[in-house]
Protein backbone atom coordinates (compact mmCIF):
# COMPACT_ATOMS: atom_id res chain seq x y z
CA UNK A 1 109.88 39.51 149.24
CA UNK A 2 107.81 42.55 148.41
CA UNK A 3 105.46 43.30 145.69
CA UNK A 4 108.11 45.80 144.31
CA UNK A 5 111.14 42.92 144.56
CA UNK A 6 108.22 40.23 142.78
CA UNK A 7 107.46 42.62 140.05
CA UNK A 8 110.63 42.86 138.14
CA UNK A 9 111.42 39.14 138.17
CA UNK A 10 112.23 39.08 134.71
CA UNK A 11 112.38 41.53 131.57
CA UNK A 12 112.59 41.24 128.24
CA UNK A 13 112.75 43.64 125.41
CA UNK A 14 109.65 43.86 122.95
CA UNK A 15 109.72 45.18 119.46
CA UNK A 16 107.42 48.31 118.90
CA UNK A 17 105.71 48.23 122.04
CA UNK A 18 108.49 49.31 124.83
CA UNK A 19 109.33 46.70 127.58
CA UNK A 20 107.75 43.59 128.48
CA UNK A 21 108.07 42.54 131.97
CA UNK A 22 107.28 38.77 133.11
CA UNK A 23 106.83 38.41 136.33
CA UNK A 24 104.27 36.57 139.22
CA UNK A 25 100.53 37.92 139.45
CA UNK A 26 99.82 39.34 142.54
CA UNK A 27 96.30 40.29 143.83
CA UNK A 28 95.29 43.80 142.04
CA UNK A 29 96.10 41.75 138.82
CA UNK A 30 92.90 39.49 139.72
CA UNK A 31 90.76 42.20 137.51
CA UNK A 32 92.54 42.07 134.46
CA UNK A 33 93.22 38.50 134.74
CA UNK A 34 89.51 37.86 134.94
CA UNK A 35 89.36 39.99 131.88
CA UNK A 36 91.32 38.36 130.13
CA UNK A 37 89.45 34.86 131.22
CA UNK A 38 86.29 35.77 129.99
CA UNK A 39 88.49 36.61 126.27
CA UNK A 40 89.65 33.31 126.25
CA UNK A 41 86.22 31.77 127.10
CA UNK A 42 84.87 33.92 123.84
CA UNK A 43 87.16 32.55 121.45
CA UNK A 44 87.25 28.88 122.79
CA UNK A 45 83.29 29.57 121.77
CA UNK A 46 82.23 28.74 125.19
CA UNK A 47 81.22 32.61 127.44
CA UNK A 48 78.73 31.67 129.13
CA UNK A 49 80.73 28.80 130.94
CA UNK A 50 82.69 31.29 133.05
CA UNK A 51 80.82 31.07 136.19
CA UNK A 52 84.01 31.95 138.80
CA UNK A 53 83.90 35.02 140.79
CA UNK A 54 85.89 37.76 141.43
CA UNK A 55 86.08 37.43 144.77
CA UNK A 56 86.04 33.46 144.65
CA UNK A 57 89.49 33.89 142.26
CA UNK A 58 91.36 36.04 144.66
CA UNK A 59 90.41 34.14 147.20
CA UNK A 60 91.56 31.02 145.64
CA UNK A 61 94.65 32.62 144.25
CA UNK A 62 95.80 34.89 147.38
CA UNK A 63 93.88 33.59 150.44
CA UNK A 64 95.22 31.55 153.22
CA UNK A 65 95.43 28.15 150.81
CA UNK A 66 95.83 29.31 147.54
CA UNK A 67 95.17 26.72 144.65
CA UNK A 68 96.84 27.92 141.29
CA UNK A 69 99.46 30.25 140.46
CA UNK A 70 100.21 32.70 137.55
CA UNK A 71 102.79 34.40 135.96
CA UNK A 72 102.21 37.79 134.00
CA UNK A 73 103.04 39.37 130.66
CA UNK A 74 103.24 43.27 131.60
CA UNK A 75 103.51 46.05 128.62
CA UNK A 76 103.93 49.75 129.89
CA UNK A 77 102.16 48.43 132.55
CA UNK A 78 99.03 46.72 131.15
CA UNK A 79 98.34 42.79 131.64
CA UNK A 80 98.44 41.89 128.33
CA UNK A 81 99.08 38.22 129.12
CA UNK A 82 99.10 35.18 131.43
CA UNK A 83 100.06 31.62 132.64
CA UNK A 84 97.62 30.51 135.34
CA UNK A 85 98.66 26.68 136.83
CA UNK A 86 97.97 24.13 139.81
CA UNK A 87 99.63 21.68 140.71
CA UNK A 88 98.14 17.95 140.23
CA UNK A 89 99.19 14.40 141.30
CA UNK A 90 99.24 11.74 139.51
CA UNK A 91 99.67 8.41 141.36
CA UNK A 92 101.81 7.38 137.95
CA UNK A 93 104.30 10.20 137.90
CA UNK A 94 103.74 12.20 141.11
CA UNK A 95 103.45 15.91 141.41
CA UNK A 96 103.04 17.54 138.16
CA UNK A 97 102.26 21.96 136.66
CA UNK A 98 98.91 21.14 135.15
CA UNK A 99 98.42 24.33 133.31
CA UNK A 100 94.87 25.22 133.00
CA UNK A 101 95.08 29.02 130.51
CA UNK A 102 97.53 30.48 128.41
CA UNK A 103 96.27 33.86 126.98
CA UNK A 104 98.18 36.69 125.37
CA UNK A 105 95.15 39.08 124.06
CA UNK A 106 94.47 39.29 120.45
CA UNK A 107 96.13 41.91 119.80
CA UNK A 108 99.65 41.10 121.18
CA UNK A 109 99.57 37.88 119.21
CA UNK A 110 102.62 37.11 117.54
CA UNK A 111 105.15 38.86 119.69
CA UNK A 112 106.67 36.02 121.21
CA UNK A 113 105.12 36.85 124.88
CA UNK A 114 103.50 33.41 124.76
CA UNK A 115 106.63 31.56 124.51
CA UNK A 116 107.80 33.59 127.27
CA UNK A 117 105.49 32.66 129.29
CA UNK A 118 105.56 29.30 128.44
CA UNK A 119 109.22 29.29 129.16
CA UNK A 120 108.65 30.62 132.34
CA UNK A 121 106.82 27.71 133.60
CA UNK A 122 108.94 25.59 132.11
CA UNK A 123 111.71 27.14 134.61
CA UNK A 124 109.06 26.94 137.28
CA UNK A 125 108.67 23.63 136.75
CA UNK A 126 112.28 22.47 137.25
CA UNK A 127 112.66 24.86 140.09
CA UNK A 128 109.91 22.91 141.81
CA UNK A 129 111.19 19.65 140.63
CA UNK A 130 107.88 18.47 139.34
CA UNK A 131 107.51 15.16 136.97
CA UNK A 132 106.34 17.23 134.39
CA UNK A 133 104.10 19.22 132.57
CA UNK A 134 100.54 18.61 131.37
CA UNK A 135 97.62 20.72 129.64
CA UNK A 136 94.87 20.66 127.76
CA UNK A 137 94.48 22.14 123.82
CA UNK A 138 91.31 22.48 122.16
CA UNK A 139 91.30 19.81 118.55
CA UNK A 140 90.49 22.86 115.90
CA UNK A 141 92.86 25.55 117.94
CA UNK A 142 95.77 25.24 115.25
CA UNK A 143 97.84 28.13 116.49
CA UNK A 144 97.79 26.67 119.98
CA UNK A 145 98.54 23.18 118.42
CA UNK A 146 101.35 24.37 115.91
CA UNK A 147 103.00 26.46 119.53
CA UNK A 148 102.70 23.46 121.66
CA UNK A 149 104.57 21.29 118.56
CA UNK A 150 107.39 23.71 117.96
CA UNK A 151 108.28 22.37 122.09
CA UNK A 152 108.10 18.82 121.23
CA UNK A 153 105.02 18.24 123.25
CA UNK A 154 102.77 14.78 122.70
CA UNK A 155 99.29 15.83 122.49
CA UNK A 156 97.70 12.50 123.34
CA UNK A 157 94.59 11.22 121.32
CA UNK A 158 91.85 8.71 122.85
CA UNK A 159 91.74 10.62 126.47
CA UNK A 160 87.94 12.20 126.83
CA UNK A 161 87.11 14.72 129.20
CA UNK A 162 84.60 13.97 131.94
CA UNK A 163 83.11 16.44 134.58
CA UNK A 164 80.89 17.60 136.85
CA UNK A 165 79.25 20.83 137.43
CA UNK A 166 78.68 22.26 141.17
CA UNK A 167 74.83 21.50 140.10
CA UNK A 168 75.28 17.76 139.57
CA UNK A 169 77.32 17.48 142.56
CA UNK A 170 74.68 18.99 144.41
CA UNK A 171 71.75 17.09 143.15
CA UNK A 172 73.33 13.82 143.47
């Protein structure tokens, strides 16, 4: 399939602001998505912990063994929005979407593109046949909280995140 075929996977009227395409990034969205990565970074309070690449995320998205995958919102031809997942296995349930980010920019907030997106891994999901879907949500992001409730989702208590950074791994 080409880029062209890809593009219009899906569309979707928008109120006020023309058409509203969702459909699968490709490789000359890798700008805008990183963009739109270093928004989401601001308002989870956190900008300086964006350390990836350019180069490193279209490698890792479009090289020879790409890692995650992402579906676009597109109005009038601007990225306004995105779904970026991985797939992860756990030995309990098998392969699962882990969705890392879900961003629609500030300013498109409230149009329903979210949900669209969110739908659209949902789909993804069963076309893949995975066990499921997991993700993380920040504890004071309400509006992210109050979406993720309005789908039924359990948003576990008691797990903590643990991690480390390409430093530690390196001085160990």
């Amino acid at each position: 399939m080409n880029n062209t075929e890809n593009k219009i996977e899906s569309q979707h009227p928008l109120q006020g602001a023309g058409g509203l395409i969702i459909r699968e990034a490709i490789q000359t969205d890798c700008p805008r998505l990183m963009e739109l990565v270093h928004e989401l970074a601001l308002y989870e309070k956190a900008p300086d912990e964006v350390t990836v690449t350019l180069q490193h995320f279209e490698e890792t998205g479009f090289g020879p063994n790409p890692v995650w995958k992402a579906f676009v919102a597109e109005v009038d031809g601007l990225v306004v929005g995105f779904a970026l997942y991985y797939v992860r296995y756990s030995t309990w349930k098998g392969s699962r979407m882990y969705l890392e980010d879900l961003i629609v920019t500030e300013d498109m907030r409230g149009k329903k593109i979210g949900k669209l997106l969110f739908d659209r891994l949902i789909q993804e999901a069963k076309e893949r046949g995975f066990s499921g879907m997991v993700w993380q949500v920040l504890d004071w992001n309400e509006p992210a909280i109050n979406f993720y409730n309005k789908y039924g989702a359990n948003i576990e208590a008691g797990w903590l995140n643990a991690s480390l950074s390409k430093e530690q791994l390196l001085n160990y």
